[in-house]
C-alpha atoms as a PDB file:
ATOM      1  CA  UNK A   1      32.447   5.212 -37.546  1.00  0.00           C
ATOM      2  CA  UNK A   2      33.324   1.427 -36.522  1.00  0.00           C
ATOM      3  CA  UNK A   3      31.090  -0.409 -34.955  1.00  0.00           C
ATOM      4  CA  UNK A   4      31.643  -3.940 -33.680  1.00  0.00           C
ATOM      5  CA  UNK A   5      29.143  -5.900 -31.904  1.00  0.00           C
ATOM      6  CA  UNK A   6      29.068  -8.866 -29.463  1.00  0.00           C
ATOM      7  CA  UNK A   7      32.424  -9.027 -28.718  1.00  0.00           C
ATOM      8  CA  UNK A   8      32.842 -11.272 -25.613  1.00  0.00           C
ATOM      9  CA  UNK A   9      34.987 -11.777 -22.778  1.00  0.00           C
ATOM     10  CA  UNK A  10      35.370 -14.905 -20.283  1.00  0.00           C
ATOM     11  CA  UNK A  11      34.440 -14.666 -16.612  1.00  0.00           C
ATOM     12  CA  UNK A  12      33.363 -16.823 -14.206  1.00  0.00           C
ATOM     13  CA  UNK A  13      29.573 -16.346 -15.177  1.00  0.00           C
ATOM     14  CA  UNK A  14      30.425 -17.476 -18.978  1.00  0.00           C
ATOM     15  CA  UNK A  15      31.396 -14.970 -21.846  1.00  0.00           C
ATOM     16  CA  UNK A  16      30.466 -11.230 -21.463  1.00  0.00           C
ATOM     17  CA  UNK A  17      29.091  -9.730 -24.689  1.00  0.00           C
ATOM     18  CA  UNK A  18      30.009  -6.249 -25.562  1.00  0.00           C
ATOM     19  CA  UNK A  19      29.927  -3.883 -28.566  1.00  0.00           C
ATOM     20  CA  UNK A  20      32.429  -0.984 -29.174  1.00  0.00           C
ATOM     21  CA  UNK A  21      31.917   2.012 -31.609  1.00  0.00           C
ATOM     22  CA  UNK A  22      34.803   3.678 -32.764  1.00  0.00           C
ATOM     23  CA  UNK A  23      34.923   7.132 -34.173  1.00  0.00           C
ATOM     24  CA  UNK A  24      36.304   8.324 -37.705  1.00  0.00           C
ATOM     25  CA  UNK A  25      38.066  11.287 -35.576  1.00  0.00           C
ATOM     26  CA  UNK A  26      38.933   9.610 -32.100  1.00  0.00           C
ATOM     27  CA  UNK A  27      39.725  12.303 -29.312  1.00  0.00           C
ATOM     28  CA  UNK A  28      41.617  10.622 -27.199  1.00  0.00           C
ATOM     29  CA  UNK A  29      38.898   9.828 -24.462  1.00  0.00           C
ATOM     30  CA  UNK A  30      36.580   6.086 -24.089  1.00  0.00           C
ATOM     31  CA  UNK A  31      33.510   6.335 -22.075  1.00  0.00           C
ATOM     32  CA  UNK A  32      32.304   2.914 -20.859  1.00  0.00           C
ATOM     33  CA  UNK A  33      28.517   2.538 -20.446  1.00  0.00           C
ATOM     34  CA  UNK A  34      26.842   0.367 -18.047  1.00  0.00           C
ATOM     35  CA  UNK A  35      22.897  -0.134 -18.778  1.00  0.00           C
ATOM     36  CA  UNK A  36      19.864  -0.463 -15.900  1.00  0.00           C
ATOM     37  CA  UNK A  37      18.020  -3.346 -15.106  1.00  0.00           C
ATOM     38  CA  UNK A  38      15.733  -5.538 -17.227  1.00  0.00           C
ATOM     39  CA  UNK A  39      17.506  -4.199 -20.793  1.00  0.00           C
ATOM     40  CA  UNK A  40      20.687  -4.503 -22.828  1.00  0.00           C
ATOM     41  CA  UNK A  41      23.168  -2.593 -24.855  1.00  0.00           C
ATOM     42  CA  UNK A  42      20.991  -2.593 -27.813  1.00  0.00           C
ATOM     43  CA  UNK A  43      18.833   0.047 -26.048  1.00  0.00           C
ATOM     44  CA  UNK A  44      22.223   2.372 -26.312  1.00  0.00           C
ATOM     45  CA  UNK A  45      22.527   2.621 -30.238  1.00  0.00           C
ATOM     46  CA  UNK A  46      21.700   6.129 -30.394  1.00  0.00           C
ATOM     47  CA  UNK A  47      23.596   7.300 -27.304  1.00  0.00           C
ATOM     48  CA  UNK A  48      26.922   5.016 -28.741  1.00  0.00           C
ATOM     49  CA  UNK A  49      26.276   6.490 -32.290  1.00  0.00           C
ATOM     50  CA  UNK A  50      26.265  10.105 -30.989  1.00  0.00           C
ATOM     51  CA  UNK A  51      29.004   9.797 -28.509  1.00  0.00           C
ATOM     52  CA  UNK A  52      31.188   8.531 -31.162  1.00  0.00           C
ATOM     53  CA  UNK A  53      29.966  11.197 -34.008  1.00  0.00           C
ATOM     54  CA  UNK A  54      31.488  13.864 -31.234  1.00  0.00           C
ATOM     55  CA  UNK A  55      34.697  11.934 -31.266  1.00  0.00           C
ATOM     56  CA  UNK A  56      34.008   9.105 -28.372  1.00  0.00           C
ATOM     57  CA  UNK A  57      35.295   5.742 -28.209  1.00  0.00           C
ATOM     58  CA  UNK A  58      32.466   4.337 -26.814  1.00  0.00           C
ATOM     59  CA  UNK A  59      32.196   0.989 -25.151  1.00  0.00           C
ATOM     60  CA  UNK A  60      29.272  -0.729 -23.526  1.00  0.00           C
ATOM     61  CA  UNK A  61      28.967  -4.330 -22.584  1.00  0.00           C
ATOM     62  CA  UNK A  62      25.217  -6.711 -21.516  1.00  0.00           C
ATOM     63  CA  UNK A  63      25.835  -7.021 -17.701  1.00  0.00           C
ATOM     64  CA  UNK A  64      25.084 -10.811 -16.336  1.00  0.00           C
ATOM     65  CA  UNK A  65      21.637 -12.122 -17.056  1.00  0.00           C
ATOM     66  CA  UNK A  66      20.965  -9.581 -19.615  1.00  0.00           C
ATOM     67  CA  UNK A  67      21.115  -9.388 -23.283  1.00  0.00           C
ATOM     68  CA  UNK A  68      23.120 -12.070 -24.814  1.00  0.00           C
ATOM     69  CA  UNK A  69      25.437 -12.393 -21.183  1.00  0.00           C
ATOM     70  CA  UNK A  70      23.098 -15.527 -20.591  1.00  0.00           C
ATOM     71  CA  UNK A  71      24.423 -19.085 -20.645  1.00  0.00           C
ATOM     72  CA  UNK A  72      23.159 -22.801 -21.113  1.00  0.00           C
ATOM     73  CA  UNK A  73      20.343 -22.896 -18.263  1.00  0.00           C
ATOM     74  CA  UNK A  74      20.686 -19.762 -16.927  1.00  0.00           C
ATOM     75  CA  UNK A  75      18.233 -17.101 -17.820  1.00  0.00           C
ATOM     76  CA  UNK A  76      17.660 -13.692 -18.523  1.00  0.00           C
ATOM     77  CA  UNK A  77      17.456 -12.023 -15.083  1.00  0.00           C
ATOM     78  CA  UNK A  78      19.525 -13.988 -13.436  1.00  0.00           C
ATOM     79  CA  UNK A  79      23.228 -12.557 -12.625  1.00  0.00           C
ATOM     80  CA  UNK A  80      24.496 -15.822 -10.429  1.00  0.00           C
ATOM     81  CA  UNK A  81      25.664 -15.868  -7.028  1.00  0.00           C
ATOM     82  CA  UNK A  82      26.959 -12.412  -5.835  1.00  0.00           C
ATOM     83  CA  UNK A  83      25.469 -11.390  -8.999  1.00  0.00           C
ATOM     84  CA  UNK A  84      26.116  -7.359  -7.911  1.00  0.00           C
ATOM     85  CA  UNK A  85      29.635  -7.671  -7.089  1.00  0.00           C
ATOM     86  CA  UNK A  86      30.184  -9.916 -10.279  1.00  0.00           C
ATOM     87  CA  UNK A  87      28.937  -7.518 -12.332  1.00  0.00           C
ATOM     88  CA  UNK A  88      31.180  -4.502 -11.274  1.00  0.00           C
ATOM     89  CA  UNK A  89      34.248  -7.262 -11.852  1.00  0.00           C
ATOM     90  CA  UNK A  90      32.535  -7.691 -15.165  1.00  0.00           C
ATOM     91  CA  UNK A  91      32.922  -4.017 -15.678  1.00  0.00           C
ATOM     92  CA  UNK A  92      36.501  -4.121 -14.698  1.00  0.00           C
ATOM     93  CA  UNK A  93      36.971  -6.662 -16.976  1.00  0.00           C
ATOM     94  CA  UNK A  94      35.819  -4.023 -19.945  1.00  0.00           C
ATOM     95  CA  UNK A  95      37.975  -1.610 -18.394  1.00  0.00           C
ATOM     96  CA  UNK A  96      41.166  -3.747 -18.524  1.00  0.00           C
ATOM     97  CA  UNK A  97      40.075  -4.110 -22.668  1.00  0.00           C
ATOM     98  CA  UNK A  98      39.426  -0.096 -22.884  1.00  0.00           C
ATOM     99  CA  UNK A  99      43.127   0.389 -21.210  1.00  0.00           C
ATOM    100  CA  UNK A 100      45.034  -2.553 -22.947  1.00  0.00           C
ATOM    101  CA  UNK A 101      43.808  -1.081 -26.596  1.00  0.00           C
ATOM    102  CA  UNK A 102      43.916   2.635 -26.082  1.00  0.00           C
ATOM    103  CA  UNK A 103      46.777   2.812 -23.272  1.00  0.00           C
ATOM    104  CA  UNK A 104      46.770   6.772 -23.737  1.00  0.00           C
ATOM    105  CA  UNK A 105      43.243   7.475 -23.833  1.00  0.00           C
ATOM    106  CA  UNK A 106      41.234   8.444 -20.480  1.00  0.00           C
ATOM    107  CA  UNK A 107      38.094   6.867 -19.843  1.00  0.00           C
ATOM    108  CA  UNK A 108      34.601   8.236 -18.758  1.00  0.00           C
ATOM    109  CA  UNK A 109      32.370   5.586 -16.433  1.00  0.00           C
ATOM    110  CA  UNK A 110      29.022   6.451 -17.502  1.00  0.00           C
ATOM    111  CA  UNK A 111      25.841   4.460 -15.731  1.00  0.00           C
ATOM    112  CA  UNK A 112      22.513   4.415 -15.703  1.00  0.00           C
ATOM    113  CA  UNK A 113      20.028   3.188 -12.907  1.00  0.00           C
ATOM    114  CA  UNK A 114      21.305   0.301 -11.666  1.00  0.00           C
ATOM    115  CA  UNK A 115      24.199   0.424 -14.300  1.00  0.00           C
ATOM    116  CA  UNK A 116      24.701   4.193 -12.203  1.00  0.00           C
ATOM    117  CA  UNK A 117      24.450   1.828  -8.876  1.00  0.00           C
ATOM    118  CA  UNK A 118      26.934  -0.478 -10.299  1.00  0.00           C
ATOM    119  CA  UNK A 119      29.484   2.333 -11.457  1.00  0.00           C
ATOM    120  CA  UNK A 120      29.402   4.081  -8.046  1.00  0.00           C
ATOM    121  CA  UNK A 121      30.014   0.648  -6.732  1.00  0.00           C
ATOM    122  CA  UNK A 122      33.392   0.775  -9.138  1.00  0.00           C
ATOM    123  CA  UNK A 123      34.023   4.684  -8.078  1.00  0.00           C
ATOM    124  CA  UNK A 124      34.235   2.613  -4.364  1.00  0.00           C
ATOM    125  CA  UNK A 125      36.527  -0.216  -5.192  1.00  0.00           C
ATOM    126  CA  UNK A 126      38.759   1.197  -8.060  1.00  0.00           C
ATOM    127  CA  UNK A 127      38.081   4.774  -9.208  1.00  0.00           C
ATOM    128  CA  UNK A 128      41.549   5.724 -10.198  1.00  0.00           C
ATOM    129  CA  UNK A 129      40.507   3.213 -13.075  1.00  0.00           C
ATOM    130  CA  UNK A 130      38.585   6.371 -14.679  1.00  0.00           C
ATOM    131  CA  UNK A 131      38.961   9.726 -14.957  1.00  0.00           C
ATOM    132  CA  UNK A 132      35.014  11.011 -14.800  1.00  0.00           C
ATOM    133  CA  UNK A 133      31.717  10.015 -14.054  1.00  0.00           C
ATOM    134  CA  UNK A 134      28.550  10.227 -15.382  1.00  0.00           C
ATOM    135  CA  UNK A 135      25.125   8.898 -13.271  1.00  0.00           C
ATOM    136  CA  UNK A 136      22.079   9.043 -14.883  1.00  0.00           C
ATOM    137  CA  UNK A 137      18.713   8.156 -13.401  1.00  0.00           C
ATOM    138  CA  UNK A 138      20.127   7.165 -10.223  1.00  0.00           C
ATOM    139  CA  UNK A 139      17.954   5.311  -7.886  1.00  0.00           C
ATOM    140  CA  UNK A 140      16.530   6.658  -4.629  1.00  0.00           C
ATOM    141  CA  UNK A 141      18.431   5.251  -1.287  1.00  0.00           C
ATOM    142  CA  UNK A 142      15.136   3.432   0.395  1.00  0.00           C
ATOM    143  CA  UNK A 143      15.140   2.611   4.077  1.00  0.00           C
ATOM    144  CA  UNK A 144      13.496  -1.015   3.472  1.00  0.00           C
ATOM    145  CA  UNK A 145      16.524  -2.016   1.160  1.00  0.00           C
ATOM    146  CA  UNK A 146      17.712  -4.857   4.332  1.00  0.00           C
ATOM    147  CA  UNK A 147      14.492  -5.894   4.656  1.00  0.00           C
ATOM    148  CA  UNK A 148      14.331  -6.623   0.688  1.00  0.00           C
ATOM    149  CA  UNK A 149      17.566  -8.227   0.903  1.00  0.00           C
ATOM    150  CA  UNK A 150      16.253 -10.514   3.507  1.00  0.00           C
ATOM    151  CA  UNK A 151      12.850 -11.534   1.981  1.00  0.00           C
ATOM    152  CA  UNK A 152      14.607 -11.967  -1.357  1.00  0.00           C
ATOM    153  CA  UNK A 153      17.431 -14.232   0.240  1.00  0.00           C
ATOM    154  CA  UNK A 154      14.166 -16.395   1.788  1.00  0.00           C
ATOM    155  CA  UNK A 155      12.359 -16.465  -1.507  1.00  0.00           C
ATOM    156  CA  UNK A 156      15.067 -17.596  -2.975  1.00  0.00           C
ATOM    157  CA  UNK A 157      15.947 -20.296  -0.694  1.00  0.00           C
ATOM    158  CA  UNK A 158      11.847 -21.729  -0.746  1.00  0.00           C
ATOM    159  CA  UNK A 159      12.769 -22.347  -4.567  1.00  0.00           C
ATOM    160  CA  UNK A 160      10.796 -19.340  -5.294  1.00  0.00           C
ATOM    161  CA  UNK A 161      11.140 -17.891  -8.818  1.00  0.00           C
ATOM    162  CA  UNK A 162       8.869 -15.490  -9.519  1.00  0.00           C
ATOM    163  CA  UNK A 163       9.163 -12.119  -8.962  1.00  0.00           C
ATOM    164  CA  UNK A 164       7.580  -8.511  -9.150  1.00  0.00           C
ATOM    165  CA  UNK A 165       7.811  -6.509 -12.075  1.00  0.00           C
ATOM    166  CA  UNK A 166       9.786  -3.557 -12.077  1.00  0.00           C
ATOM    167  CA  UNK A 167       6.059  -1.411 -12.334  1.00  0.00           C
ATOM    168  CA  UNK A 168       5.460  -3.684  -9.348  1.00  0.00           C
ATOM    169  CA  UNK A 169       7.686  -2.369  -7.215  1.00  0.00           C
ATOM    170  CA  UNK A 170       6.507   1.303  -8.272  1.00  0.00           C
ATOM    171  CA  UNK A 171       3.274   0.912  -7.694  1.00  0.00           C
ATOM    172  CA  UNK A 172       3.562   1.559  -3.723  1.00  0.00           C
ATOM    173  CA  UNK A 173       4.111   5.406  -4.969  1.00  0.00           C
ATOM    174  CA  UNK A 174       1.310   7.530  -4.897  1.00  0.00           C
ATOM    175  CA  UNK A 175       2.087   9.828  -7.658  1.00  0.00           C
ATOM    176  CA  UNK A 176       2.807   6.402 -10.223  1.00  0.00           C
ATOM    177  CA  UNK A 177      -0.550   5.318  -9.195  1.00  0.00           C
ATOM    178  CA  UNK A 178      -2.109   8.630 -10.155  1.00  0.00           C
ATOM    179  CA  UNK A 179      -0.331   8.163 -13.737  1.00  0.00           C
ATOM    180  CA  UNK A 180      -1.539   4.916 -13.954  1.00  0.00           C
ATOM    181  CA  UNK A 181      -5.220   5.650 -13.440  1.00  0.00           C
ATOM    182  CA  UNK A 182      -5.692   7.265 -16.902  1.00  0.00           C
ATOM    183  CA  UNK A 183      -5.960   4.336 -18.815  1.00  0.00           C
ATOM    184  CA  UNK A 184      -6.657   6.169 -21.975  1.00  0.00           C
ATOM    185  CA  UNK A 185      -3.078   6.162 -23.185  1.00  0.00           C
ATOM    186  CA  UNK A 186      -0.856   4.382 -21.277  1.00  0.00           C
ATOM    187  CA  UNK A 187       2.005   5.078 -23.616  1.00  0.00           C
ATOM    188  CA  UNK A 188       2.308   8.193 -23.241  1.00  0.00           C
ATOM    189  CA  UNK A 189       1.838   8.168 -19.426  1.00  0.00           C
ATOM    190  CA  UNK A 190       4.632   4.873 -18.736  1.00  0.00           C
ATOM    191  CA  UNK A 191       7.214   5.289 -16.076  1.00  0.00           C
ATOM    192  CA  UNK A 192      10.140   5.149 -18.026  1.00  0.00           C
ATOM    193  CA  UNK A 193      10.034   7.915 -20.528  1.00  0.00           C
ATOM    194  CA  UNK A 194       7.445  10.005 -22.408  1.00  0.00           C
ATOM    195  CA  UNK A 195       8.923   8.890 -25.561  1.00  0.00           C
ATOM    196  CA  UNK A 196       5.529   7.135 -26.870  1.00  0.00           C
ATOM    197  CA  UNK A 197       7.581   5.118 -29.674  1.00  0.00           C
ATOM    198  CA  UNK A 198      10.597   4.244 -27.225  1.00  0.00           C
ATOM    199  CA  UNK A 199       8.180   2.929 -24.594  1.00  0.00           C
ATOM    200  CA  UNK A 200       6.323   1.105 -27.539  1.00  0.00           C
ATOM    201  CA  UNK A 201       9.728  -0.513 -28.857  1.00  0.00           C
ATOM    202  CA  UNK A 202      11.062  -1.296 -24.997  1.00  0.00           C
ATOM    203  CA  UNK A 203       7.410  -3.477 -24.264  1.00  0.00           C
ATOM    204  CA  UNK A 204       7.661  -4.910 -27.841  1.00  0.00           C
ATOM    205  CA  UNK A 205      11.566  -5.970 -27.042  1.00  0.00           C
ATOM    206  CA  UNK A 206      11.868 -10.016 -26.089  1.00  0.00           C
ATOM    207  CA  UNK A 207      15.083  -8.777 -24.315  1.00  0.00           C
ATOM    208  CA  UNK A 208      13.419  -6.735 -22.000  1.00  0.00           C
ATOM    209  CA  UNK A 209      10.669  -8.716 -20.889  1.00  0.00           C
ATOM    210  CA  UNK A 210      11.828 -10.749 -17.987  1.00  0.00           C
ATOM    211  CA  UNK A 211      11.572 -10.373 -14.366  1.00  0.00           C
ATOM    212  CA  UNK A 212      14.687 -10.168 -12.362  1.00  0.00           C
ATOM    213  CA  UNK A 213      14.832 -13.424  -9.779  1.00  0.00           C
ATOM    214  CA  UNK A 214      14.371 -13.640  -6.278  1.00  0.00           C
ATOM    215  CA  UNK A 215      18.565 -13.902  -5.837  1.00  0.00           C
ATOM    216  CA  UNK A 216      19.201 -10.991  -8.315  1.00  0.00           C
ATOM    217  CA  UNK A 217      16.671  -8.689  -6.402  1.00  0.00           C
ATOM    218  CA  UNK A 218      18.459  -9.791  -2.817  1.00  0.00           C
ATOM    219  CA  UNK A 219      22.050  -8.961  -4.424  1.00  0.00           C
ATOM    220  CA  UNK A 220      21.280  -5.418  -6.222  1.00  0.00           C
ATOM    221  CA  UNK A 221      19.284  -4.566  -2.738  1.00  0.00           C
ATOM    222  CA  UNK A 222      22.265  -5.737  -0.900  1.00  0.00           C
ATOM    223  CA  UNK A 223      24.784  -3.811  -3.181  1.00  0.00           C
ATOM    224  CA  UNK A 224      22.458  -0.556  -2.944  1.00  0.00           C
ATOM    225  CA  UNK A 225      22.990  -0.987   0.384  1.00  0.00           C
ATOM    226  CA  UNK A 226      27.258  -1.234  -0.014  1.00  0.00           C
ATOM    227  CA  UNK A 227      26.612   1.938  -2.723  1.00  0.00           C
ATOM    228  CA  UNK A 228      24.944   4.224  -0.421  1.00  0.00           C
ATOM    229  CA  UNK A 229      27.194   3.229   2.889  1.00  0.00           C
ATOM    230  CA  UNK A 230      30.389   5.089   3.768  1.00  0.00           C
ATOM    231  CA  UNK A 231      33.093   4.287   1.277  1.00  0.00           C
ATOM    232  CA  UNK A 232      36.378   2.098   2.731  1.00  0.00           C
ATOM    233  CA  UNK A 233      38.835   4.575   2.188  1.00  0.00           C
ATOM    234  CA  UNK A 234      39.191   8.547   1.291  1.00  0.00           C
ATOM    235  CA  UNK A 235      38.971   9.196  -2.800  1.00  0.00           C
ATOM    236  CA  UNK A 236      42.167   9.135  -4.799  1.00  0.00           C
ATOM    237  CA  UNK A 237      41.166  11.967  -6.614  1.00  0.00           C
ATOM    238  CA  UNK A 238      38.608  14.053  -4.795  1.00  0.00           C
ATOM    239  CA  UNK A 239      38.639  16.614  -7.663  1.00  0.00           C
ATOM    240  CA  UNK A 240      37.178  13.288  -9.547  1.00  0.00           C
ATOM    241  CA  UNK A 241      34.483  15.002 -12.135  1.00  0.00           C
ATOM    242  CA  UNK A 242      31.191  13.607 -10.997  1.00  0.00           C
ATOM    243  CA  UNK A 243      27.609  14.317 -13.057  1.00  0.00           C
ATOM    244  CA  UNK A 244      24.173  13.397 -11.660  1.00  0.00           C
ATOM    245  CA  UNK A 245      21.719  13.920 -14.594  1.00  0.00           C
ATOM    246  CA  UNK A 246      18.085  12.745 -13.590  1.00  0.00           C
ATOM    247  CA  UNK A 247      14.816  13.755 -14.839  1.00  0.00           C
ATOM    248  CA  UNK A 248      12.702  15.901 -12.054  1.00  0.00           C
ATOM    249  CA  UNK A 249       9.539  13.498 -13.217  1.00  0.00           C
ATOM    250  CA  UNK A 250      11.773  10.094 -12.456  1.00  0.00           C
ATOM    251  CA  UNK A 251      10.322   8.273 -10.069  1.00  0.00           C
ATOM    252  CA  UNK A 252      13.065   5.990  -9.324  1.00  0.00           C
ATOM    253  CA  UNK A 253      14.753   9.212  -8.257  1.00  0.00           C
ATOM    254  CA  UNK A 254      12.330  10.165  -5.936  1.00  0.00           C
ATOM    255  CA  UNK A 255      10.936  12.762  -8.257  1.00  0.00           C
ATOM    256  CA  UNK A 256      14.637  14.803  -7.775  1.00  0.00           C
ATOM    257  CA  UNK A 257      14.374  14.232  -4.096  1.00  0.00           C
ATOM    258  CA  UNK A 258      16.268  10.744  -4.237  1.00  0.00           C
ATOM    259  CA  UNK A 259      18.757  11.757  -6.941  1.00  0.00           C
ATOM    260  CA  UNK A 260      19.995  14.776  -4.377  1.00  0.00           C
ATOM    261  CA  UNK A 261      20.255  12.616  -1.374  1.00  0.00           C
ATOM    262  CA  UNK A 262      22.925  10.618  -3.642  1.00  0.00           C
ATOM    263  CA  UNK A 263      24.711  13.510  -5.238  1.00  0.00           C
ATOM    264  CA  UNK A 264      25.357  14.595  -1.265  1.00  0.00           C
ATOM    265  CA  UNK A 265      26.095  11.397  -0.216  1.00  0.00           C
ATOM    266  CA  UNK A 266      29.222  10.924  -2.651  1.00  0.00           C
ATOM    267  CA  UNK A 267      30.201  14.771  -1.637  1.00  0.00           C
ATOM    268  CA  UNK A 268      30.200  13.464   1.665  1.00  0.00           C
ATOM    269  CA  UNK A 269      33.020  11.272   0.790  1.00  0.00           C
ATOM    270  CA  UNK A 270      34.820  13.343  -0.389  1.00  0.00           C
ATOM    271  CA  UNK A 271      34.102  13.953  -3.495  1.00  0.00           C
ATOM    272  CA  UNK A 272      34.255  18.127  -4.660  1.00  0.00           C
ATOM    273  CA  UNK A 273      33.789  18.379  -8.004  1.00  0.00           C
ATOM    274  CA  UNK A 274      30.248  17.079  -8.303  1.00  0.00           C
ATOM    275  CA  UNK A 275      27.873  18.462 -10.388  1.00  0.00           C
ATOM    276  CA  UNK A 276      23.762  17.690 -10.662  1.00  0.00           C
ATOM    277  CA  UNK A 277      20.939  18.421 -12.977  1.00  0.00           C
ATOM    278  CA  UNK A 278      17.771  17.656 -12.787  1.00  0.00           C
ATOM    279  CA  UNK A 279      15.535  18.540 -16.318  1.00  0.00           C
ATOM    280  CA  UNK A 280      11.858  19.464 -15.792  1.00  0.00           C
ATOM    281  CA  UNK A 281       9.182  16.694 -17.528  1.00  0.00           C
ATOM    282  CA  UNK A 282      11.771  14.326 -17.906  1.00  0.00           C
ATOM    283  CA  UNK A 283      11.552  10.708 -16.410  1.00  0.00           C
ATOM    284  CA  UNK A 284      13.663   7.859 -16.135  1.00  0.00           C
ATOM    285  CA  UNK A 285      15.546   7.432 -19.033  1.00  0.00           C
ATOM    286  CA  UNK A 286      17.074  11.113 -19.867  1.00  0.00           C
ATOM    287  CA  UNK A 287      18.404   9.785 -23.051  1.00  0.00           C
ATOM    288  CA  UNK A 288      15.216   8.393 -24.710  1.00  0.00           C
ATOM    289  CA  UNK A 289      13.550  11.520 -23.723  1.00  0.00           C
ATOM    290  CA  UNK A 290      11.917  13.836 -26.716  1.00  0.00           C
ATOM    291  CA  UNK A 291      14.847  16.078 -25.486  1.00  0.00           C
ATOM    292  CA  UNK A 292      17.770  13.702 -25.504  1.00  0.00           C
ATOM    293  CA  UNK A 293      19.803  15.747 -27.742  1.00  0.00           C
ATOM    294  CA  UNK A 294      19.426  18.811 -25.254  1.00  0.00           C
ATOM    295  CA  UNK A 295      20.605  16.637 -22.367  1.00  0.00           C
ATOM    296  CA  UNK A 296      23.376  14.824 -24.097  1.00  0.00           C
ATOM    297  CA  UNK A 297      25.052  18.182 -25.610  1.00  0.00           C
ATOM    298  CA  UNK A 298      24.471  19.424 -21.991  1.00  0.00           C
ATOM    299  CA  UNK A 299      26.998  16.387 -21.477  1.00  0.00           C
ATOM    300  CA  UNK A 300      29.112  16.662 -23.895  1.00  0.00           C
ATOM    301  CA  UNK A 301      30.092  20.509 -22.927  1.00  0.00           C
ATOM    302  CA  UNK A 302      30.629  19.354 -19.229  1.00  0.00           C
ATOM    303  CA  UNK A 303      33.105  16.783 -20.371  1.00  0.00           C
ATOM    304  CA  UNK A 304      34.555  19.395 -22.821  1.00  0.00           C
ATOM    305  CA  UNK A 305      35.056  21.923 -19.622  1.00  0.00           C
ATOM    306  CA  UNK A 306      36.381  18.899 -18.105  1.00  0.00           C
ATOM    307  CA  UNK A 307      39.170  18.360 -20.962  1.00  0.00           C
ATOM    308  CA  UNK A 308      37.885  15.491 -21.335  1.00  0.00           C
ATOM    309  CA  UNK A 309      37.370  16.269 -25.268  1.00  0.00           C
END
């Protein structure tokens, strides 16, 4: 395996850093990753590493105000004006570099949270670009999401620059609260995963502890929004294969309840070959779960009955 990292790109933002890890026995097929919120490619190593070991070219770049996509005085958690929309350019961008090396190869879009947000954002604008999709930990559609938009559009203007933490925002649910209240090992009960030494290593990453600003929060509420609104035109490919994977203890997903809503929204655009698992005890992040292996060969043989292998 070849692996070769912080490779940029120019956009308007500033250079684009990406990483690419190329397999000893290439298969034909690239699957482009797009990370959540508050992290950075890094956090992918092991999910790269394996996807390439089982014959992936795998590609996966630091979206806008993340990871080292930061420039001069901007910092991290900060994507720039129309920082949403950007980043799904940015992600065309990569896409352009996936199809101008490997012409013949056919590329999987896999996202999670609001990298999942931002890939169903591409599936809108351009998914003949890709040939399957992947969504893991997909957030919940929220009926408050234009009211966010317009207190974070007001905060933003007042000069305001802090912002809630991403627990913050999670705290409003009852069942998080209940998690919270054992204080005996938080660890092991965290949001994100119930990987103790993942959840140590995300708190103990510099790259991961920012807060996203007030204009960042207004444009990923405003492009949930655009994500979970009726798309502009009728899919190029309806028999498009889609996979939700989400973890029934996620709370981002609505606890499985969220994650449906959006695997029958995109069906009801016309999407048929959609597919959606939900694993018992797992949380956010599937693929830092004690069972990550279990839900990433679950993966791979979807993508294999796919021929996309």
């Amino acid at each position: 395996m070849k692996i070769i990292k912080n490779l940029k790109f120019k956009t308007d933002f500033g250079h684009i850093a990406y990483d690419k890890y190329l397999p000893c026995a290439p298969n034909g097929v690239a699957i482009q990753i797009a990370h959540g919120m508050v992290e950075h490619k890094g956090r992918y190593e092991w999910l790269a590493k394996s996807l390439a070991q089982a014959g992936y070219s795998v590609f996966i770049n630091d979206h806008r105000g993340h990871g080292e996509s930061v420039r001069g005085k901007i910092v991290l958690g900060e994507m720039g004006e129309n920082g949403f929309e950007k980043a799904v350019e940015d992600m065309f961008a990569l896409n352009a570099i996936i199809a101008e090396e490997f012409p013949a190869y056919k590329v999987v879009l896999l996202g999670h949270s609001m990298g999942s947000l931002l890939a169903r954002r591409f599936l809108q604008l351009g998914g003949d670009k890709i040939d399957a999709l992947i969504l893991s930990g997909t957030p919940s559609p929220n009926r408050l999401l234009g009211f966010g938009v317009v207190l974070f559009r007001i905060l933003d203007k007042l000069g305001v620059h802090m912002s809630p933490k991403t627990g913050d925002l999670l705290s409003f649910n009852a069942k998080f609260k209940s998690l919270r209240k054992d204080k005996g090992d938080p660890l092991k009960n965290y949001w994100s995963c119930s990987d103790e030494e993942a959840v140590k290593a995300y708190l103990e990453d510099p790259k991961c502890q920012f807060r996203f600003t007030p204009n960042s929060f207004a444009n990923l509420f405003s492009g949930m929004k655009k994500v979970f609104s009726p798309y502009p035109h009728k899919p190029a490919n309806p028999d498009l294969p889609v996979l939700f994977m989400s973890g029934a203890e996620d709370i981002c997903g609505e606890f499985g309840k969220g994650v449906q809503k959006a695997y029958r929204h995109l069906k009801s655009q016309g999407y048929e070959n959609v597919r959606l698992e939900i694993f018992d005890g797992a949380r956010h992040e599937i693929f830092n779960e004690p069972k990550k292996g279990e839900y990433l060969g679950l993966a791979l043989k979807w993508l294999e009955e796919n021929r996309l292998a």
